[in-house]
N, C-alpha and C. Protein backbone atom coordinates (compact mmCIF):
# COMPACT_ATOMS: atom_id res chain seq x y z
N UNK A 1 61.59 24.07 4.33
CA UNK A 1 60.40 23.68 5.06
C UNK A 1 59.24 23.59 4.09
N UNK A 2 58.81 22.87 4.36
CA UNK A 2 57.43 22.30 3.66
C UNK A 2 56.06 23.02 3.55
N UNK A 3 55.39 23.14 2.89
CA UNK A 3 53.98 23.83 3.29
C UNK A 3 52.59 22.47 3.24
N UNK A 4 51.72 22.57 4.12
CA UNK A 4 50.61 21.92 3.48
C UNK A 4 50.13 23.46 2.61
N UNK A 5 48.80 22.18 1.78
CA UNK A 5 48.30 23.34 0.98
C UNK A 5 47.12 24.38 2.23
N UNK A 6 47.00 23.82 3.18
CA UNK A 6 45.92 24.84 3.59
C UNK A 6 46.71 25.86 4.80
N UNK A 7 48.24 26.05 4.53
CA UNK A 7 48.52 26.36 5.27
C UNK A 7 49.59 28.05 4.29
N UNK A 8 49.27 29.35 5.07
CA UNK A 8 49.83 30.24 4.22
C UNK A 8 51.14 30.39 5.01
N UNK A 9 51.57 31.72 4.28
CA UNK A 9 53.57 32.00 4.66
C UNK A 9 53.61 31.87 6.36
N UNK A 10 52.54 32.91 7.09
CA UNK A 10 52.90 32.70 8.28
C UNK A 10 52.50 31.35 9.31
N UNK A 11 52.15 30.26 8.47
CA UNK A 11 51.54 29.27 9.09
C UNK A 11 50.24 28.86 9.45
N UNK A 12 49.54 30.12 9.50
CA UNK A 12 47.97 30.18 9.90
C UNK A 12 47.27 29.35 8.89
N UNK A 13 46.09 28.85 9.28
CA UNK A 13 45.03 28.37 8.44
C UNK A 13 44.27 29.29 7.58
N UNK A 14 44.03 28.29 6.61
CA UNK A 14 43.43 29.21 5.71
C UNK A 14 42.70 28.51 4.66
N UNK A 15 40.99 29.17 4.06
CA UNK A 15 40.00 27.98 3.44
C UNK A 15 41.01 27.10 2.13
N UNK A 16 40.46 26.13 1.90
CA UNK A 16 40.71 25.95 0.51
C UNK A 16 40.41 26.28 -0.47
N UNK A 17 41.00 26.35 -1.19
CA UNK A 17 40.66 27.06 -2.90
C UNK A 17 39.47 26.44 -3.32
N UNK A 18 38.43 27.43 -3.90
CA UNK A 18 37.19 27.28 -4.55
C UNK A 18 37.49 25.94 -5.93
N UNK A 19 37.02 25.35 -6.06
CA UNK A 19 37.48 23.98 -7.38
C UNK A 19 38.39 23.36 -6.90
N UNK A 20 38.44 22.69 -6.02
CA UNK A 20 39.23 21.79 -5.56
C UNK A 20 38.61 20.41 -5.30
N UNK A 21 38.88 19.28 -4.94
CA UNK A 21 38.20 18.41 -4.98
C UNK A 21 37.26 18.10 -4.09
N UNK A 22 37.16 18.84 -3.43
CA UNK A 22 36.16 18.75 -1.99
C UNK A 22 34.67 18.96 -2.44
N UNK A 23 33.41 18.66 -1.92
CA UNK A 23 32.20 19.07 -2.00
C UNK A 23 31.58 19.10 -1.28
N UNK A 24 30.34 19.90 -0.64
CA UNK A 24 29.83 19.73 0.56
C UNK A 24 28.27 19.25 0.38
N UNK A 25 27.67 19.51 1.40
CA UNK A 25 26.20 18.94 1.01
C UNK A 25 25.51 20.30 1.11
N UNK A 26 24.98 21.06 0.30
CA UNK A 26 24.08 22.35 0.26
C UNK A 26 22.66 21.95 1.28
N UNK A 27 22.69 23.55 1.55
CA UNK A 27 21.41 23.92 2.53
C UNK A 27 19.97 23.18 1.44
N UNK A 28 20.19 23.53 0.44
CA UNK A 28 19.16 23.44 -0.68
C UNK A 28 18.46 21.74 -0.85
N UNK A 29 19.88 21.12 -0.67
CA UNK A 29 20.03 19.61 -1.08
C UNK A 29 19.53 19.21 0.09
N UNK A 30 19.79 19.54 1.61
CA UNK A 30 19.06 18.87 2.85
C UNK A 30 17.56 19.10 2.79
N UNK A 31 16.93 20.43 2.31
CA UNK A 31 15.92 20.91 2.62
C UNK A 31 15.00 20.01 1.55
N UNK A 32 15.34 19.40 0.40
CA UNK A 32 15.34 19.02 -0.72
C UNK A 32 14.84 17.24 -0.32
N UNK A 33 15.79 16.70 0.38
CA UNK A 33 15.87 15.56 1.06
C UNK A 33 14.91 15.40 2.20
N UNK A 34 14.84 16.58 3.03
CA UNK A 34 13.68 16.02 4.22
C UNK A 34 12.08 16.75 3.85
N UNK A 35 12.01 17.19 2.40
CA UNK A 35 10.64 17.85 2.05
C UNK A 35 10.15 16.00 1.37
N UNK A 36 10.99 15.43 0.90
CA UNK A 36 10.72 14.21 -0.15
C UNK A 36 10.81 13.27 1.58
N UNK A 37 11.74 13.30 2.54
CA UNK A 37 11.13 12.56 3.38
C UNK A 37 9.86 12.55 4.38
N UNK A 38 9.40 13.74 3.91
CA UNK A 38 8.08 13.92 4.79
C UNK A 38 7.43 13.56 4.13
N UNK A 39 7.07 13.89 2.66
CA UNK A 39 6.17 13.03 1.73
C UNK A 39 5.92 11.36 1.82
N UNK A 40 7.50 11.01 1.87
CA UNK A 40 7.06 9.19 1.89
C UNK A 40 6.50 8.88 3.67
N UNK A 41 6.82 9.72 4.70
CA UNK A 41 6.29 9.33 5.56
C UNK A 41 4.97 9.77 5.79
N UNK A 42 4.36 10.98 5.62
CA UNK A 42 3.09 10.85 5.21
C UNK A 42 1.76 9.97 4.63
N UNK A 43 2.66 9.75 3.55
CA UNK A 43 1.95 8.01 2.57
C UNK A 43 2.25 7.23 3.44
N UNK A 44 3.00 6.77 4.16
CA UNK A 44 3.26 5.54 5.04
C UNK A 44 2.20 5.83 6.26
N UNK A 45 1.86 6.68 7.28
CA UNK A 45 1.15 6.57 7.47
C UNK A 45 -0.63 6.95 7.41
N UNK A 46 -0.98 7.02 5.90
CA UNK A 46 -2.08 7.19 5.46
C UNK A 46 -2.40 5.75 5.18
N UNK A 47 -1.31 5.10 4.94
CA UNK A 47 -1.40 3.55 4.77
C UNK A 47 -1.75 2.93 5.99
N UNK A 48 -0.88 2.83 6.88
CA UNK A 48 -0.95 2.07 8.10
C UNK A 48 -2.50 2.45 8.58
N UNK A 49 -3.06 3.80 8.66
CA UNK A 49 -4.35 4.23 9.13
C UNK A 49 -5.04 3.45 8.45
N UNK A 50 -5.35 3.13 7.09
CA UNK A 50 -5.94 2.07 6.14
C UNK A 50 -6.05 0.59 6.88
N UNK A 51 -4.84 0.37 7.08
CA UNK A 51 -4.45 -1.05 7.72
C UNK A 51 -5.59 -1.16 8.33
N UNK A 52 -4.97 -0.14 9.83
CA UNK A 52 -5.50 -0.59 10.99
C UNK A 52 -7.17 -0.40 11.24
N UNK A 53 -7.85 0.44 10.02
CA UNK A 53 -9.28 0.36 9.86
C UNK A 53 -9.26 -1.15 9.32
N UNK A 54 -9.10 -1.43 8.26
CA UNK A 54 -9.06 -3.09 7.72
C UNK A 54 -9.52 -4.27 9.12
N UNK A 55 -7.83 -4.00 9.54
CA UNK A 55 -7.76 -4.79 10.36
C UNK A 55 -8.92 -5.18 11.48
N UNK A 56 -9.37 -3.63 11.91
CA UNK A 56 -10.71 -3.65 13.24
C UNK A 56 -11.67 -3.83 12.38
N UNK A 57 -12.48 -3.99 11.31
CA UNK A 57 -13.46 -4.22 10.68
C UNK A 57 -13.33 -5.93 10.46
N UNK A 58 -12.50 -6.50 10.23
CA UNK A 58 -11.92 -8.09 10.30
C UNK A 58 -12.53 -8.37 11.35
N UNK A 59 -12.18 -7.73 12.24
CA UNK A 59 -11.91 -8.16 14.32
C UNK A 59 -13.50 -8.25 13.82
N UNK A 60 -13.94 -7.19 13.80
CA UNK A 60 -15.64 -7.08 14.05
C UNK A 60 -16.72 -8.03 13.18
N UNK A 61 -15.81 -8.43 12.33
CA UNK A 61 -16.78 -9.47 11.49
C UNK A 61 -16.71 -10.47 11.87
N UNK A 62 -15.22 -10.77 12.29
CA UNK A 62 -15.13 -12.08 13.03
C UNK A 62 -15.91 -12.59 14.19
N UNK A 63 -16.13 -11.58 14.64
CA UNK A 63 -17.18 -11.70 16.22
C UNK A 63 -18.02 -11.03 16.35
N UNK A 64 -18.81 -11.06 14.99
CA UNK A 64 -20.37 -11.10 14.52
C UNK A 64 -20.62 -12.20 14.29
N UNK A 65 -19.09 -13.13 13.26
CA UNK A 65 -19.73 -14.68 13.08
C UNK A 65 -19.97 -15.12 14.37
N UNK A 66 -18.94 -14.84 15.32
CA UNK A 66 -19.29 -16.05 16.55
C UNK A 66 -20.47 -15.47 17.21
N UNK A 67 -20.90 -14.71 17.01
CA UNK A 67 -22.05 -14.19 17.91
C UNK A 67 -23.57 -14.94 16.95
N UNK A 68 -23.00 -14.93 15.86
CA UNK A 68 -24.33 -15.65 15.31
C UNK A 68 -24.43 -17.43 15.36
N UNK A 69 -23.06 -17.31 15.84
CA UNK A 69 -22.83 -19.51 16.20
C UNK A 69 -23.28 -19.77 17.07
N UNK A 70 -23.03 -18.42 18.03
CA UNK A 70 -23.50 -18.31 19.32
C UNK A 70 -25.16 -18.21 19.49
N UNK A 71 -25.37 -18.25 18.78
CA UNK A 71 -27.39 -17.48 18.92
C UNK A 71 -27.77 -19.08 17.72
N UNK A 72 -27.34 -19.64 17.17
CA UNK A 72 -27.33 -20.94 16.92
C UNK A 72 -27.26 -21.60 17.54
N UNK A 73 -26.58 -21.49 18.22
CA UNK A 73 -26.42 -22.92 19.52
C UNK A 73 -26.99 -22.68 20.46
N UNK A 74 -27.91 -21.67 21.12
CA UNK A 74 -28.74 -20.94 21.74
C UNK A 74 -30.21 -21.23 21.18
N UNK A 75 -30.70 -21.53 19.91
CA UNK A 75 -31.58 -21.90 19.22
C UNK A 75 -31.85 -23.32 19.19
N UNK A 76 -31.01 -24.09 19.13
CA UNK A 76 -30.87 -25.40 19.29
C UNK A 76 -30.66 -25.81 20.80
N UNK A 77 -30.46 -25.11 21.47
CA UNK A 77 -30.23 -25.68 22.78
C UNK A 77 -32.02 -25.20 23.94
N UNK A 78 -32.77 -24.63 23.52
CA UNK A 78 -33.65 -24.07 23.74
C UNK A 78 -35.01 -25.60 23.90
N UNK A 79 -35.66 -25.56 24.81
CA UNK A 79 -36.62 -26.34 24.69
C UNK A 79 -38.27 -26.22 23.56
N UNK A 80 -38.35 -26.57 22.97
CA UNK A 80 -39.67 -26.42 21.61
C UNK A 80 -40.69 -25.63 22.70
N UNK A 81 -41.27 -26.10 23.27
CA UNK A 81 -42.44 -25.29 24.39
C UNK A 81 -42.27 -23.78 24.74
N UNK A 82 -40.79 -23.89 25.08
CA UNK A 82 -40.43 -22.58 25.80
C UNK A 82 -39.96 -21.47 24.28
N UNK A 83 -40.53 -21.65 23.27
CA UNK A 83 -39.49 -20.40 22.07
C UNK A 83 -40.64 -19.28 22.25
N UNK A 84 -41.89 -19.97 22.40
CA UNK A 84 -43.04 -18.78 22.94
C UNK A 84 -42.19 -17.70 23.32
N UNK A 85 -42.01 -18.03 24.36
CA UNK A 85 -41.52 -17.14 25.66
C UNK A 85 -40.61 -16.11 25.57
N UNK A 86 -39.68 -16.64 24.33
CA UNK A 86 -38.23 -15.86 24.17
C UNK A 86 -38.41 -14.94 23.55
N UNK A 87 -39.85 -14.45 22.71
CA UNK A 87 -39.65 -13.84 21.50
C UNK A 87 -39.13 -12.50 22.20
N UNK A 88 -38.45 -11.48 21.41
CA UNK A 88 -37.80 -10.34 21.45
C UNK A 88 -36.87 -9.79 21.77
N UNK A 89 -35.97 -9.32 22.21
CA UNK A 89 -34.75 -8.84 22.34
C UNK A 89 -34.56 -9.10 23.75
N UNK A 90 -32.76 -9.42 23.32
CA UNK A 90 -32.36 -10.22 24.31
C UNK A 90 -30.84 -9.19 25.04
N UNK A 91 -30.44 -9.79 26.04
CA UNK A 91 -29.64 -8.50 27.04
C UNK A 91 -28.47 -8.27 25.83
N UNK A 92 -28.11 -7.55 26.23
CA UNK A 92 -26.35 -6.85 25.38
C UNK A 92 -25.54 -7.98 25.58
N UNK A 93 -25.04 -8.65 25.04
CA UNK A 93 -23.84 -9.49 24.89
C UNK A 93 -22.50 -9.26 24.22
N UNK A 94 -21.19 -9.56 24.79
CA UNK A 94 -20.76 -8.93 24.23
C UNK A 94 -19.13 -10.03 23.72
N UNK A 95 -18.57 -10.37 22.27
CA UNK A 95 -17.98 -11.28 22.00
C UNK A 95 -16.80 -10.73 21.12
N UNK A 96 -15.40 -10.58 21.91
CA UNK A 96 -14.66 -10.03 21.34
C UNK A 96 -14.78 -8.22 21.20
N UNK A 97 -14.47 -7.53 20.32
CA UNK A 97 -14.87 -5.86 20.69
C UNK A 97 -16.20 -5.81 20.30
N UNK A 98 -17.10 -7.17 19.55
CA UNK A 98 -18.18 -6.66 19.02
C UNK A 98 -19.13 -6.23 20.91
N UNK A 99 -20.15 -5.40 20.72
CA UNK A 99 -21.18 -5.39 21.41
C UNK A 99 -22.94 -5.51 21.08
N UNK A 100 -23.40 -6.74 20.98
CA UNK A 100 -24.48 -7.12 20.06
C UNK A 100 -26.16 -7.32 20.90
N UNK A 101 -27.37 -7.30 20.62
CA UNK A 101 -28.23 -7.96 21.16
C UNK A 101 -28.72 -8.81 19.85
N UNK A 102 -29.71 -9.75 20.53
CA UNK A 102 -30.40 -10.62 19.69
C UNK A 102 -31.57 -10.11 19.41
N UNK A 103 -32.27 -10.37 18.86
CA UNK A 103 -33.82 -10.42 18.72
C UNK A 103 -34.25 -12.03 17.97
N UNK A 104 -35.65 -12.54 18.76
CA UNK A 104 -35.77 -13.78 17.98
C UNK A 104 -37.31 -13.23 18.05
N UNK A 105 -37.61 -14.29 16.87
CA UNK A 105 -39.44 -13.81 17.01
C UNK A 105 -39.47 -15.40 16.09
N UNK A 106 -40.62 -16.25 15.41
CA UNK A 106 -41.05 -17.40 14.87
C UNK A 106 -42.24 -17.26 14.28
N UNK A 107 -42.27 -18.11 13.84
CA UNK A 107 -43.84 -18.90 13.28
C UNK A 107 -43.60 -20.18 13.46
N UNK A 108 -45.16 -20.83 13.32
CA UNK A 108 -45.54 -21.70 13.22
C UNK A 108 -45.60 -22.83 12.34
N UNK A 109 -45.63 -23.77 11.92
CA UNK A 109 -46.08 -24.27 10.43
C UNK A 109 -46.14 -26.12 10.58
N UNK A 110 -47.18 -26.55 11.80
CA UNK A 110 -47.20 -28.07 11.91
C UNK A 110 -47.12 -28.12 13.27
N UNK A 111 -46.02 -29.04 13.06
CA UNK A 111 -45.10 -29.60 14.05
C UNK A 111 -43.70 -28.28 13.59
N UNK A 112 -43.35 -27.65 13.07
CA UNK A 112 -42.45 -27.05 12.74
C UNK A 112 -42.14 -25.37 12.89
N UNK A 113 -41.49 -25.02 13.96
CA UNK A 113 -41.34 -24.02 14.67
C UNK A 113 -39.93 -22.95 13.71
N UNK A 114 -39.99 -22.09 12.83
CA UNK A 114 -38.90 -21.59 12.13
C UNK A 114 -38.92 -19.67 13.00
N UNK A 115 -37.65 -20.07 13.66
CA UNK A 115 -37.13 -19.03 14.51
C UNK A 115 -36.46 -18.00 13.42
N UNK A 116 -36.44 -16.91 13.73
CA UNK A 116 -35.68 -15.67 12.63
C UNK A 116 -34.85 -15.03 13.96
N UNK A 117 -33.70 -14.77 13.84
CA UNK A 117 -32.60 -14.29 15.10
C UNK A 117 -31.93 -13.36 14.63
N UNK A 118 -31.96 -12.39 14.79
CA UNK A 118 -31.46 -10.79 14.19
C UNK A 118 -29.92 -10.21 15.40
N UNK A 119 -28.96 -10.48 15.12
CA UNK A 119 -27.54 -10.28 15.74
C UNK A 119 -27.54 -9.01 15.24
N UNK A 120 -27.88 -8.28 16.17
CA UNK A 120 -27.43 -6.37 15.84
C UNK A 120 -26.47 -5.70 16.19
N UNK A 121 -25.39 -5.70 15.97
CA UNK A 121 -24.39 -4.48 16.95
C UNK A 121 -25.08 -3.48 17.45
N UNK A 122 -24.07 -2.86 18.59
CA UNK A 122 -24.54 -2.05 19.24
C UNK A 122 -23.56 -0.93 19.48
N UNK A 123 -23.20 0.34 19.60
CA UNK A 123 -22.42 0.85 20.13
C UNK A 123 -21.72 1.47 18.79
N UNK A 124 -20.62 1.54 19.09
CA UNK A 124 -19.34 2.17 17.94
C UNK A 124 -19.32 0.77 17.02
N UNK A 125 -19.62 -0.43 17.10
CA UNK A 125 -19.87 -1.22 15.85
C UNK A 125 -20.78 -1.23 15.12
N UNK A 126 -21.93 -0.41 15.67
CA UNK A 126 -23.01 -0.66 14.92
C UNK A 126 -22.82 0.09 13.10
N UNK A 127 -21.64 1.45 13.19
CA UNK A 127 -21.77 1.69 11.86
C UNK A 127 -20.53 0.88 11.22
N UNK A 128 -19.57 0.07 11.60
CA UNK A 128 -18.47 -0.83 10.97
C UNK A 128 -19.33 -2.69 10.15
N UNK A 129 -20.24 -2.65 11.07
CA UNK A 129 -20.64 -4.19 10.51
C UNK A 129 -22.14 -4.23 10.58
N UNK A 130 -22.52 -4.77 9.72
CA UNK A 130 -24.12 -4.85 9.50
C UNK A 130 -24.71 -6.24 10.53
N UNK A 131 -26.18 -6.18 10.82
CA UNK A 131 -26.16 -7.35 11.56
C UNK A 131 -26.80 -8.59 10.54
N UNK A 132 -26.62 -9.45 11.49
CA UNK A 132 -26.62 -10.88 11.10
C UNK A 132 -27.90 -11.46 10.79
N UNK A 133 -28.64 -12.16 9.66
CA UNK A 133 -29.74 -12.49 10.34
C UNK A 133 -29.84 -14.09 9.73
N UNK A 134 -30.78 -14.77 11.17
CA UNK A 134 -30.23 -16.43 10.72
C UNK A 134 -31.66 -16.90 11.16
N UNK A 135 -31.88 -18.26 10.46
CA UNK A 135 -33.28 -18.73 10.46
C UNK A 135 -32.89 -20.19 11.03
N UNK A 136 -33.67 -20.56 11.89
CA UNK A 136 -33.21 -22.13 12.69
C UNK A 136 -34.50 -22.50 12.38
N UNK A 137 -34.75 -24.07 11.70
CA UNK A 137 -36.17 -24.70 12.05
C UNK A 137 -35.83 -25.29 12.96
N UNK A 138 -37.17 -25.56 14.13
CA UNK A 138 -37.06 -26.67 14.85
C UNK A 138 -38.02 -27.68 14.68
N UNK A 139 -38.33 -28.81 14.86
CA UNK A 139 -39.50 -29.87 14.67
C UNK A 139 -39.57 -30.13 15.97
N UNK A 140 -41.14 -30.48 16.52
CA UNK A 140 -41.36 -30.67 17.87
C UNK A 140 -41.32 -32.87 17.97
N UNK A 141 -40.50 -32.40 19.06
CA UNK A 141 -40.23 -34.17 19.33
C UNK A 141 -41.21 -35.13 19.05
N UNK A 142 -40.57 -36.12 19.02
CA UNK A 142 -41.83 -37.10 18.74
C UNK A 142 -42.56 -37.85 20.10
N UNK A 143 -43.62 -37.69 20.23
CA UNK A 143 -43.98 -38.26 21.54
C UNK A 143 -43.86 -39.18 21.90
N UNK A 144 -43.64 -40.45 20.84
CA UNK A 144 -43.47 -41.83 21.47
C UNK A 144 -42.26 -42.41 20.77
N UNK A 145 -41.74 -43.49 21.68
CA UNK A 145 -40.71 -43.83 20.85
C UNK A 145 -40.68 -44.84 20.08
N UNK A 146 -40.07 -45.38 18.60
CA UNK A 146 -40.46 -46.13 17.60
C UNK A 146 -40.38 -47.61 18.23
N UNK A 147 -39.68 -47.77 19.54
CA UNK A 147 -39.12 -48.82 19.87
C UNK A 147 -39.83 -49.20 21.31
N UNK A 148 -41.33 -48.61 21.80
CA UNK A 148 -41.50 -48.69 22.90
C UNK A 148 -42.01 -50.26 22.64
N UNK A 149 -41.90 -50.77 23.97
CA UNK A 149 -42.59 -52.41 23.55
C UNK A 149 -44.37 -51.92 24.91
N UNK A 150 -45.15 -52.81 24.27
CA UNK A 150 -46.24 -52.26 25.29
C UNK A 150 -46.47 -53.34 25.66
């Protein structure tokens, strides 16, 4: 009758011999392995936190520009008579996560009306993005037209 090797005279089991070809994975070697995997996941997300500040500071610049296209085309769309009227801060508007007001104030100089429009954040953007500031001339229409026949 035959023996395996892990088997003694009365049949029972029994370990294998120390130097044999077997190896296992040590307590030392796991503890070893998930101290170095907490490290790279750590850095991974100290990174991603990086990202995702990046990323919302993007968002917020992006829709500071449109808020200042927006207060441009608001400047130009405005009647010459009426910019009197507008000077100073204008309601909370709000474009994308930014939350902004305007302020407009002018001078004079002719026929030539030069508006100054101050796009301020407001809120939790106000310390991520600085505000905007944009200058529109306007010229007051011409009263008659080059082509009237009399």
């Amino acid at each position: 009758m035959s023996r395996s090797p892990g088997q003694g005279r009365s049949g029972s089991w029994r370990a294998p011999e120390p130097g044999g070809g077997e190896r296992g994975v040590s307590l030392i070697e796991i503890v070893l392995a998930l101290a170095l995997l907490s490290v790279v996941l750590v850095s991974l997300t100290g990174l991603m936190y990086q990202v995702q500040r990046h990323a919302r500071s993007s968002g917020l610049v992006a829709s500071r520009s449109a808020a200042a296209m927006n207060a441009a085309a608001w400047a130009q769309a405005i009647p010459f008579d009426s910019i009197p009227g507008l000077v100073g801060w204008a309601a909370e508007d709000t474009i994308g996560e930014l939350v902004s007001r305007r302020y407009m104030s002018y001078e004079t100089s002719g026929s030539w009306r030069i508006m100054t429009i101050v796009v301020n954040p407001e809120g939790n953007s106000q310390t991520l993005v600085r505000p905007e500031t944009l200058t529109v001339v306007r010229a007051k229409a011409i009263s008659t037209a080059p082509l009237k026949v009399r």
